[in-house]
C-alpha atoms as a PDB file:
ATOM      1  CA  UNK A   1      41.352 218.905  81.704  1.00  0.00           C
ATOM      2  CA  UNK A   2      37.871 218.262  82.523  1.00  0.00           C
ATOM      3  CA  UNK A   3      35.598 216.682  79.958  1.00  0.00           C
ATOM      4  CA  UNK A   4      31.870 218.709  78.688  1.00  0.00           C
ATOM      5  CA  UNK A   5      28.512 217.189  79.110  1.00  0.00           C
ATOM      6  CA  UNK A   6      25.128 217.986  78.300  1.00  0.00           C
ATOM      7  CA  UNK A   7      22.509 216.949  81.203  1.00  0.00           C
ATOM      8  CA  UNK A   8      20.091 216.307  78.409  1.00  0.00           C
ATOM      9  CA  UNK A   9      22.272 214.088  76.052  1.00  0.00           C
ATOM     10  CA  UNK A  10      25.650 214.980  73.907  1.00  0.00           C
ATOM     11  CA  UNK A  11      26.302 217.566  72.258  1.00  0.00           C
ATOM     12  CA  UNK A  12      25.766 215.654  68.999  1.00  0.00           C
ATOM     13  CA  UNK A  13      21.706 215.937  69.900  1.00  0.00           C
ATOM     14  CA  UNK A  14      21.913 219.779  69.978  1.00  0.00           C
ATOM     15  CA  UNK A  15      20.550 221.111  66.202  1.00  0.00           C
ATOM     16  CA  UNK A  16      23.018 223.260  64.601  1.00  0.00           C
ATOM     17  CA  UNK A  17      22.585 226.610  64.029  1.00  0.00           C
ATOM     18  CA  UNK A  18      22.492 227.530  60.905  1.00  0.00           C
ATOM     19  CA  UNK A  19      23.512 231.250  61.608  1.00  0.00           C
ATOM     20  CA  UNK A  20      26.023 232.406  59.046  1.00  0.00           C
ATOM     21  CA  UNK A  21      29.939 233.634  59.695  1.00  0.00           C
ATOM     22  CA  UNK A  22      31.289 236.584  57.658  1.00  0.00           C
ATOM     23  CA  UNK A  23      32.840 235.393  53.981  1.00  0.00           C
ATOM     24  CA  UNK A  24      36.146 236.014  54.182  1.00  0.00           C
ATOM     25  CA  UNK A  25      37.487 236.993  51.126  1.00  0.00           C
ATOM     26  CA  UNK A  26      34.209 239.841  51.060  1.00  0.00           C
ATOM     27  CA  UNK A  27      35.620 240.816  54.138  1.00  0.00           C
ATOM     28  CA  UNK A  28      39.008 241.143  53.520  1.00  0.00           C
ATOM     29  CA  UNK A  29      38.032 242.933  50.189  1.00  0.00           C
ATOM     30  CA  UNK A  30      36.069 245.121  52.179  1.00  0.00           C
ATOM     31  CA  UNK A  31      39.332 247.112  53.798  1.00  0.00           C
ATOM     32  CA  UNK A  32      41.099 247.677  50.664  1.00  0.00           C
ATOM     33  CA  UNK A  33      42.160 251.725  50.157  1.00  0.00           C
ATOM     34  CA  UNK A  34      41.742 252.069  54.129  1.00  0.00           C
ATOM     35  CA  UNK A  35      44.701 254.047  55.626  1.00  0.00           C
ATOM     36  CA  UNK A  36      44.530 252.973  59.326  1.00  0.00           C
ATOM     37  CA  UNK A  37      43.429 250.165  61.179  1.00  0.00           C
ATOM     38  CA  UNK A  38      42.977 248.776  64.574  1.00  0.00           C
ATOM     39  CA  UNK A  39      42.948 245.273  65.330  1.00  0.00           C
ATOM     40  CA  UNK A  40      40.865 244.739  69.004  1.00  0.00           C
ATOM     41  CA  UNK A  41      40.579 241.052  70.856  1.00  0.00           C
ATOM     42  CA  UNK A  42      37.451 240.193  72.859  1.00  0.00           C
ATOM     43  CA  UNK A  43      38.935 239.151  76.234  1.00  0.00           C
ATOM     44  CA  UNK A  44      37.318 235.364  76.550  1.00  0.00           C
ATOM     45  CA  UNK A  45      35.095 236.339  74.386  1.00  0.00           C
ATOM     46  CA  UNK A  46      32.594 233.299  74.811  1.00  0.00           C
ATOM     47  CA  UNK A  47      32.984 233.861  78.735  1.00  0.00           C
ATOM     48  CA  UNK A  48      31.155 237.295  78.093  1.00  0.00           C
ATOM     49  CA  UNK A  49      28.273 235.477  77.460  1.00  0.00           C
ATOM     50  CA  UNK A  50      25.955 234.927  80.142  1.00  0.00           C
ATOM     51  CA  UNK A  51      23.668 231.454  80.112  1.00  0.00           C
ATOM     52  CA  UNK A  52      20.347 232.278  80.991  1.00  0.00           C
ATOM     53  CA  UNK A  53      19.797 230.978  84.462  1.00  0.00           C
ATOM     54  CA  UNK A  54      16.876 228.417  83.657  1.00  0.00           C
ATOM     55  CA  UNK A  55      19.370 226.670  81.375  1.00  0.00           C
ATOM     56  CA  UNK A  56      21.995 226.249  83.244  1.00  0.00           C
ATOM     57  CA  UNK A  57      21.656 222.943  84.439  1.00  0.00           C
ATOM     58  CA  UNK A  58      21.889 221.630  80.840  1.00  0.00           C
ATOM     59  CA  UNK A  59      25.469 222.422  80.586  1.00  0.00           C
ATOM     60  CA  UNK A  60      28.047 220.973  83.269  1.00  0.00           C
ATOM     61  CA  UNK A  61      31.069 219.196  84.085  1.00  0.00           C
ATOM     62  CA  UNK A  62      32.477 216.987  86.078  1.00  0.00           C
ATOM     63  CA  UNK A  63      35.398 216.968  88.856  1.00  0.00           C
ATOM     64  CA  UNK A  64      36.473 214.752  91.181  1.00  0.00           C
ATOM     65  CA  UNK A  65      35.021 217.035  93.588  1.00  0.00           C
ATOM     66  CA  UNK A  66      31.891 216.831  92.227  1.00  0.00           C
ATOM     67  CA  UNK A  67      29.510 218.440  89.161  1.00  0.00           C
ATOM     68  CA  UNK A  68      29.741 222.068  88.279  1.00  0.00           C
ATOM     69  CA  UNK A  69      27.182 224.186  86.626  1.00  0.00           C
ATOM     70  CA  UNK A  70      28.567 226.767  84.148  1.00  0.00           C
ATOM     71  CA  UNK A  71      27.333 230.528  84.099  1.00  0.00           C
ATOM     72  CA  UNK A  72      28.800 232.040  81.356  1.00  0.00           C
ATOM     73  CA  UNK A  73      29.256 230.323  77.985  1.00  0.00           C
ATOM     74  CA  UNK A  74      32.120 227.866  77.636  1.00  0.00           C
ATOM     75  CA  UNK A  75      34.977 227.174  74.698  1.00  0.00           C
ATOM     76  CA  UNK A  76      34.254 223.840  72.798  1.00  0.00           C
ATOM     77  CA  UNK A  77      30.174 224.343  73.127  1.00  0.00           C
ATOM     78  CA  UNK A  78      28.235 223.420  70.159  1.00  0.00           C
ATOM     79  CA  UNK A  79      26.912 226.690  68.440  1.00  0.00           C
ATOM     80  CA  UNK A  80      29.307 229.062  70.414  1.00  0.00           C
ATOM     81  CA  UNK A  81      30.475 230.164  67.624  1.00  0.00           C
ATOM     82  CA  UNK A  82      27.427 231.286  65.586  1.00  0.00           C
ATOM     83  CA  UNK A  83      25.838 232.401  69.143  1.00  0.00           C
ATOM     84  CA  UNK A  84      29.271 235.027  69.668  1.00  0.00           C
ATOM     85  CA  UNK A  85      29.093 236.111  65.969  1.00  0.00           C
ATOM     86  CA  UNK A  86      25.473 236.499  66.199  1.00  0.00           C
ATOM     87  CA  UNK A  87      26.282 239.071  69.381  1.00  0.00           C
ATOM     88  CA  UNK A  88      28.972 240.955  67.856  1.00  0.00           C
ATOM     89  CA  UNK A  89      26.898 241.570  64.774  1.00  0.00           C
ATOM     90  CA  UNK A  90      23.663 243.071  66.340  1.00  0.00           C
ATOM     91  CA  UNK A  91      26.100 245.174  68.645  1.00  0.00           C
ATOM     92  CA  UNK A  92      28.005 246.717  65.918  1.00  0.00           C
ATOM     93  CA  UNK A  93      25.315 246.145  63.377  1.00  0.00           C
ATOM     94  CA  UNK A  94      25.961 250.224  62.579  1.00  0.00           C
ATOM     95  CA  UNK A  95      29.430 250.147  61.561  1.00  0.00           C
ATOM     96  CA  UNK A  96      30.222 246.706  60.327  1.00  0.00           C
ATOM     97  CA  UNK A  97      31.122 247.187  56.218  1.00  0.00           C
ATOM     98  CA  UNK A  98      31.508 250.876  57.325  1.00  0.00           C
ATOM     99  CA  UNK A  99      33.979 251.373  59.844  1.00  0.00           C
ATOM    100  CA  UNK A 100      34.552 248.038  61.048  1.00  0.00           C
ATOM    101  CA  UNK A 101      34.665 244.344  60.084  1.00  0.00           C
ATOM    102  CA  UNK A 102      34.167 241.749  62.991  1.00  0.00           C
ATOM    103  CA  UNK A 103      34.912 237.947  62.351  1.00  0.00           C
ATOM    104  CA  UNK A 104      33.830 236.120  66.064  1.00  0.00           C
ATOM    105  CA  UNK A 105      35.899 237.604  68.615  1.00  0.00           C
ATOM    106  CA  UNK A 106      38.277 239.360  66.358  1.00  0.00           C
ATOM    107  CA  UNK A 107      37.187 243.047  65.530  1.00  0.00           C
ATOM    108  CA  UNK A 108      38.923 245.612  62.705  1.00  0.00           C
ATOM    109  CA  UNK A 109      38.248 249.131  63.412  1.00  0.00           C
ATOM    110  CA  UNK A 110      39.282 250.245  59.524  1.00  0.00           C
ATOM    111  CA  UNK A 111      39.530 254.060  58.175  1.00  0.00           C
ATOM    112  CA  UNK A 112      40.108 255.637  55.273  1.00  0.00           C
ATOM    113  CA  UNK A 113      41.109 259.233  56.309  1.00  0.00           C
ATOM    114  CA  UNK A 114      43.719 259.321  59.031  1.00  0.00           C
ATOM    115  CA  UNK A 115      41.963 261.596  60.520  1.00  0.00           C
ATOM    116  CA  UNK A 116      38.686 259.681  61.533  1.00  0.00           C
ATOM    117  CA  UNK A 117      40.017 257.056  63.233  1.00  0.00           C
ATOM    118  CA  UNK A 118      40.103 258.286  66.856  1.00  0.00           C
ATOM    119  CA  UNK A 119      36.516 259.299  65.359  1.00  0.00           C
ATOM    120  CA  UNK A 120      35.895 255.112  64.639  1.00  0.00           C
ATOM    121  CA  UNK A 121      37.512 254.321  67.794  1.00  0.00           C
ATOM    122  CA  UNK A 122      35.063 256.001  69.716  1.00  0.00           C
ATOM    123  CA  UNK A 123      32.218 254.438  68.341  1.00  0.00           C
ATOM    124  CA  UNK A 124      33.495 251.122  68.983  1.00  0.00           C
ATOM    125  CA  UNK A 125      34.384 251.713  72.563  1.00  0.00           C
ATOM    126  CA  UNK A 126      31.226 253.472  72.978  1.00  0.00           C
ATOM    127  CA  UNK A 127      29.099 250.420  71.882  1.00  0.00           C
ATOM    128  CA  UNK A 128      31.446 247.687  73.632  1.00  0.00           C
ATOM    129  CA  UNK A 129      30.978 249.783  77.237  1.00  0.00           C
ATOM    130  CA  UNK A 130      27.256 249.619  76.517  1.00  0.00           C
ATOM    131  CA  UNK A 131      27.448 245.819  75.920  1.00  0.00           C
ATOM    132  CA  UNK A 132      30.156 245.336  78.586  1.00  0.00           C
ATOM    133  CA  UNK A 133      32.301 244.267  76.684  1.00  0.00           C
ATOM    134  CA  UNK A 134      36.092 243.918  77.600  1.00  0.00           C
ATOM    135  CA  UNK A 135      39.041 243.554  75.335  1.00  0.00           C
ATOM    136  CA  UNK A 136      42.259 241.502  76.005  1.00  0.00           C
ATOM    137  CA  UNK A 137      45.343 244.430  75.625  1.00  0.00           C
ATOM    138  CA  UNK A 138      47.985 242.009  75.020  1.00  0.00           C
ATOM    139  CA  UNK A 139      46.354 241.080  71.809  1.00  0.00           C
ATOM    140  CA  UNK A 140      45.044 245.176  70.538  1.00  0.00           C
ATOM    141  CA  UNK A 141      46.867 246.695  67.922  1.00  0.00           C
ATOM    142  CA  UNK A 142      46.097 250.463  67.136  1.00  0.00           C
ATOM    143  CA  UNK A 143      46.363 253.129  64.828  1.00  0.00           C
ATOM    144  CA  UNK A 144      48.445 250.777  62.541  1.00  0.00           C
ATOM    145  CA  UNK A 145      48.575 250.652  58.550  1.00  0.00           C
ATOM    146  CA  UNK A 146      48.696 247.153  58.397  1.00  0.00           C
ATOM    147  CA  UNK A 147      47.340 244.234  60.436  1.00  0.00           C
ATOM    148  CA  UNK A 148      46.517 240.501  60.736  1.00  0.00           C
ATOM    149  CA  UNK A 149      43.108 239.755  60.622  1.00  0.00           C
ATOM    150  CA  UNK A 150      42.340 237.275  60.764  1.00  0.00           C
ATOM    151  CA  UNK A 151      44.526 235.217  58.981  1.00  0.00           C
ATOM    152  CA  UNK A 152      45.818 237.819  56.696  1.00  0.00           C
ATOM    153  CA  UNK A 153      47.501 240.872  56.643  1.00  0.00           C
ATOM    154  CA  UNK A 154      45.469 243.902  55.877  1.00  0.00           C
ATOM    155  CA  UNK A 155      46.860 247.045  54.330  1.00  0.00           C
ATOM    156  CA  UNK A 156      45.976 250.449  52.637  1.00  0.00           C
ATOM    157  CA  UNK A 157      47.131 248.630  48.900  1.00  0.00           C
ATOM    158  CA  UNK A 158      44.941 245.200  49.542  1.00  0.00           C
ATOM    159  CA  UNK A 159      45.540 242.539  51.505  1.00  0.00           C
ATOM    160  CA  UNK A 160      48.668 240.164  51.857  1.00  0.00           C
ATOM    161  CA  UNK A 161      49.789 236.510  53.031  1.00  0.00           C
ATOM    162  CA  UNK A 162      50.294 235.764  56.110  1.00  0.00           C
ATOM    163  CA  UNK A 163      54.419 235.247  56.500  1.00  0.00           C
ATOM    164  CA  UNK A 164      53.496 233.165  59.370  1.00  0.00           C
ATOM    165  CA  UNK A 165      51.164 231.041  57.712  1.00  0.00           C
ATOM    166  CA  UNK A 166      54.248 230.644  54.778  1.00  0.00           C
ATOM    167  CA  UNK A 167      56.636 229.783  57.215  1.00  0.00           C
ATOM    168  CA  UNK A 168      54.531 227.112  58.710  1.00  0.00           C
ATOM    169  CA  UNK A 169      54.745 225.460  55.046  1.00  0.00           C
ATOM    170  CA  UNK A 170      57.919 225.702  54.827  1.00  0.00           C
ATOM    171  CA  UNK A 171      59.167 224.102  57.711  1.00  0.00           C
ATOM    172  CA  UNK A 172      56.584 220.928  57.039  1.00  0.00           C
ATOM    173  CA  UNK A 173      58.126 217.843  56.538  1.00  0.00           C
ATOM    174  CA  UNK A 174      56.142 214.753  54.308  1.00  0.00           C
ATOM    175  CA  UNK A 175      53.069 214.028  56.415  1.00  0.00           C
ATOM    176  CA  UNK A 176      53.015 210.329  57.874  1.00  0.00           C
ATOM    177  CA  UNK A 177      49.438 210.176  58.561  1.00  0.00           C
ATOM    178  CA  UNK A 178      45.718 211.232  57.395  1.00  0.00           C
ATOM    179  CA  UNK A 179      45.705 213.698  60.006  1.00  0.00           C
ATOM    180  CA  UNK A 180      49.314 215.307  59.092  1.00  0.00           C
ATOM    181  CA  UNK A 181      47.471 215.730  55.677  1.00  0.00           C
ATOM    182  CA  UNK A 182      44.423 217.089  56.969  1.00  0.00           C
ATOM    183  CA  UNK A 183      46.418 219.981  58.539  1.00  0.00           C
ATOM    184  CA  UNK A 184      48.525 220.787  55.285  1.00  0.00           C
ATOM    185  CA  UNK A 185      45.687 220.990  53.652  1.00  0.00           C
ATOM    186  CA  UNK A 186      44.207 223.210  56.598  1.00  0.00           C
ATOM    187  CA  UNK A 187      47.479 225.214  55.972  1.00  0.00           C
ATOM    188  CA  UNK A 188      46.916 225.712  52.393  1.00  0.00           C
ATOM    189  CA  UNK A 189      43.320 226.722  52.789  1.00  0.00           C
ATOM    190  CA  UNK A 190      44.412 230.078  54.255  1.00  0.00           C
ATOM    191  CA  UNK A 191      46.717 231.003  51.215  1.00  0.00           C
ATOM    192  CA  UNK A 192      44.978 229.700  48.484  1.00  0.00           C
ATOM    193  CA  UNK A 193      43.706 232.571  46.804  1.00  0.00           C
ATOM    194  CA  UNK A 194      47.484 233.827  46.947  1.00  0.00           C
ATOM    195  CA  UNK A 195      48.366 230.504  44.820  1.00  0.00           C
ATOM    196  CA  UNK A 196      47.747 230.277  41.347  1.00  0.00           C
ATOM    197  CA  UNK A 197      45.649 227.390  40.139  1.00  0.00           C
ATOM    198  CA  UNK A 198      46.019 226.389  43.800  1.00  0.00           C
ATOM    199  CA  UNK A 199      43.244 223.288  43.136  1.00  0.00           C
ATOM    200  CA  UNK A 200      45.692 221.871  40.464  1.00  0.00           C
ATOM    201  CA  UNK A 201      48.610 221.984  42.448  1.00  0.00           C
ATOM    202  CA  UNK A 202      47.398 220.639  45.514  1.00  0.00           C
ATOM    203  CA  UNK A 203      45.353 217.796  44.099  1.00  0.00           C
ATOM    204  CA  UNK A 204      47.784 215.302  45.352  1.00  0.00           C
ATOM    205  CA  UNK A 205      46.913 215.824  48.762  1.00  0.00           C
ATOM    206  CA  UNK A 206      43.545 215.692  48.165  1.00  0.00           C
ATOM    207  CA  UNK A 207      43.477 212.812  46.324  1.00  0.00           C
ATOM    208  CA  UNK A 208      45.652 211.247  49.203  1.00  0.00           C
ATOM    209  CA  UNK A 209      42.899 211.998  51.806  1.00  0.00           C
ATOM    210  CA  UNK A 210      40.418 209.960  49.711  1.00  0.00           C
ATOM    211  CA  UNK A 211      42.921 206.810  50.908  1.00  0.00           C
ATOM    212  CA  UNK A 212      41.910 206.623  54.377  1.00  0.00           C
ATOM    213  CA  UNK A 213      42.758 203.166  55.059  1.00  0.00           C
ATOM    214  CA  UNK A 214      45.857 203.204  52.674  1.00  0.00           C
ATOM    215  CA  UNK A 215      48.001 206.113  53.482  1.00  0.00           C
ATOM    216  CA  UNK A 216      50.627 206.292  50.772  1.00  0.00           C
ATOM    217  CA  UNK A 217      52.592 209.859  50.612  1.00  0.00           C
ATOM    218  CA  UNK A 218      53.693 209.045  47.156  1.00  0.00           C
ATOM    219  CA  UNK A 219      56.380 210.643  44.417  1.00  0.00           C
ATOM    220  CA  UNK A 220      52.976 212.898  43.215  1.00  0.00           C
ATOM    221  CA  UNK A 221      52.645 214.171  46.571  1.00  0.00           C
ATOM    222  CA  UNK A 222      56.384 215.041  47.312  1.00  0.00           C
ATOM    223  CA  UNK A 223      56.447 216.908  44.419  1.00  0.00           C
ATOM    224  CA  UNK A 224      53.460 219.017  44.697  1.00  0.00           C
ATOM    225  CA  UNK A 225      55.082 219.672  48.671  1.00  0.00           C
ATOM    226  CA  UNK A 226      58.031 220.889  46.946  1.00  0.00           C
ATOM    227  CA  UNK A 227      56.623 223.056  44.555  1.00  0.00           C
ATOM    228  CA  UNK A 228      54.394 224.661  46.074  1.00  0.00           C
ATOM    229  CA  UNK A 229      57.185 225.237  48.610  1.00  0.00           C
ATOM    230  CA  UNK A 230      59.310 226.663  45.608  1.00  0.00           C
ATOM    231  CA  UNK A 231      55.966 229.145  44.754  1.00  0.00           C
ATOM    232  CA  UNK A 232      55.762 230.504  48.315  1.00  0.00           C
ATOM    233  CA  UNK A 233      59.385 231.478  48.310  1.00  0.00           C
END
């Protein structure tokens, strides 16, 4: 584990870019009535992209043998993100609400006729061997009629929960700290549109994270744990 720095001052300094990430819920909408699907995985995605050689120096970190000089771009970088979904979009800029949907480094080839997938397919792989672009096998899924992307599962009627997501909540026990809550409630965020009146049932732990210097999981809380428990079952 080696820590990031910035030659020029923290990370914190860098302005953020204000490039915007696919809505979810449009997207998910978007592959509803499609028969077949492919799910692809950039390979390191953020290691595909090169840092332009004059800015090299800005990004480095430090061993004890010494400084290193990254020259692709690295996981945890400020902006990554928007920079990598910025990429994807101008390379697949023709099929994206068409033929495919591409959140960051996950891509969904999508078709409604059977029969022009391989047809989809081959427009992907022609534009990712233009770009360079290589895909990690071990996380592809093709010529499927349902898959997980990216947190839900997509199929020809709509699109479903995640069971994995579900089980997670199941198997929670009462949170102990802020943080425990913080990652229920990160939990929850992926289902909530499967939840109805999900805001009223999970204002406990909301009101709970207002308490950051009194942590009380309280009777209110337990019970909201439990039934929402009770609805995912």
């Amino acid at each position: 584990m080696v820590n990031v720095h910035r030659l020029h001052g923290s990370q914190q300094s860098l302005s953020k870019d204000p490039y915007t990430f696919p809505h979810i819920d449009l997207l998910m909408d978007s592959t509803a009535g499609c028969r077949l699907f492919t799910m692809m995985d950039a390979y390191q995605g953020y290691h595909q992209i090169f840092i332009a050689e004059e800015d090299r120096d800005k990004i480095f970190f430090v061993t004890k043998n010494g400084i290193y000089y990254y020259n692709v771009m690295p996981f945890g970088l400020k902006n990554a993100g928007a920079t990598y979904q910025r990429l994807v979009n101008r390379m697949f800029k023709e099929s994206i609400g068409v033929s495919m949907e591409v959140n960051i480094d996950d891509m969904l080839v999508k078709s409604r006729r059977s029969d022009d997938h391989l047809i989809h397919l081959k427009q992907a792989f022609e534009v990712m061997r233009t770009n360079g672009m290589k895909l990690n096998p071990t996380k592809c899924t093709f010529g499927v009629g349902g898959s997980k992307f990216p947190d839900y599962l997509v199929r020809e009627r709509g699109i479903e929960a995640n069971p994995g997501k579900i089980e997670a909540i199941m198997k929670l026990v009462p949170p102990k700290t802020i943080k425990e809550i913080q990652r229920l409630t990160g939990k929850i965020t992926t289902l909530n549109r499967f939840i109805s009146r999900s805001t009223d049932q999970n204002l406990p732990f909301f009101k709970t994270l207002r308490k950051t210097k009194d942590f009380e999981w309280n009777e209110e809380c337990e019970q909201a744990l439990q039934g929402l428990k009770r609805y995912l079952a």
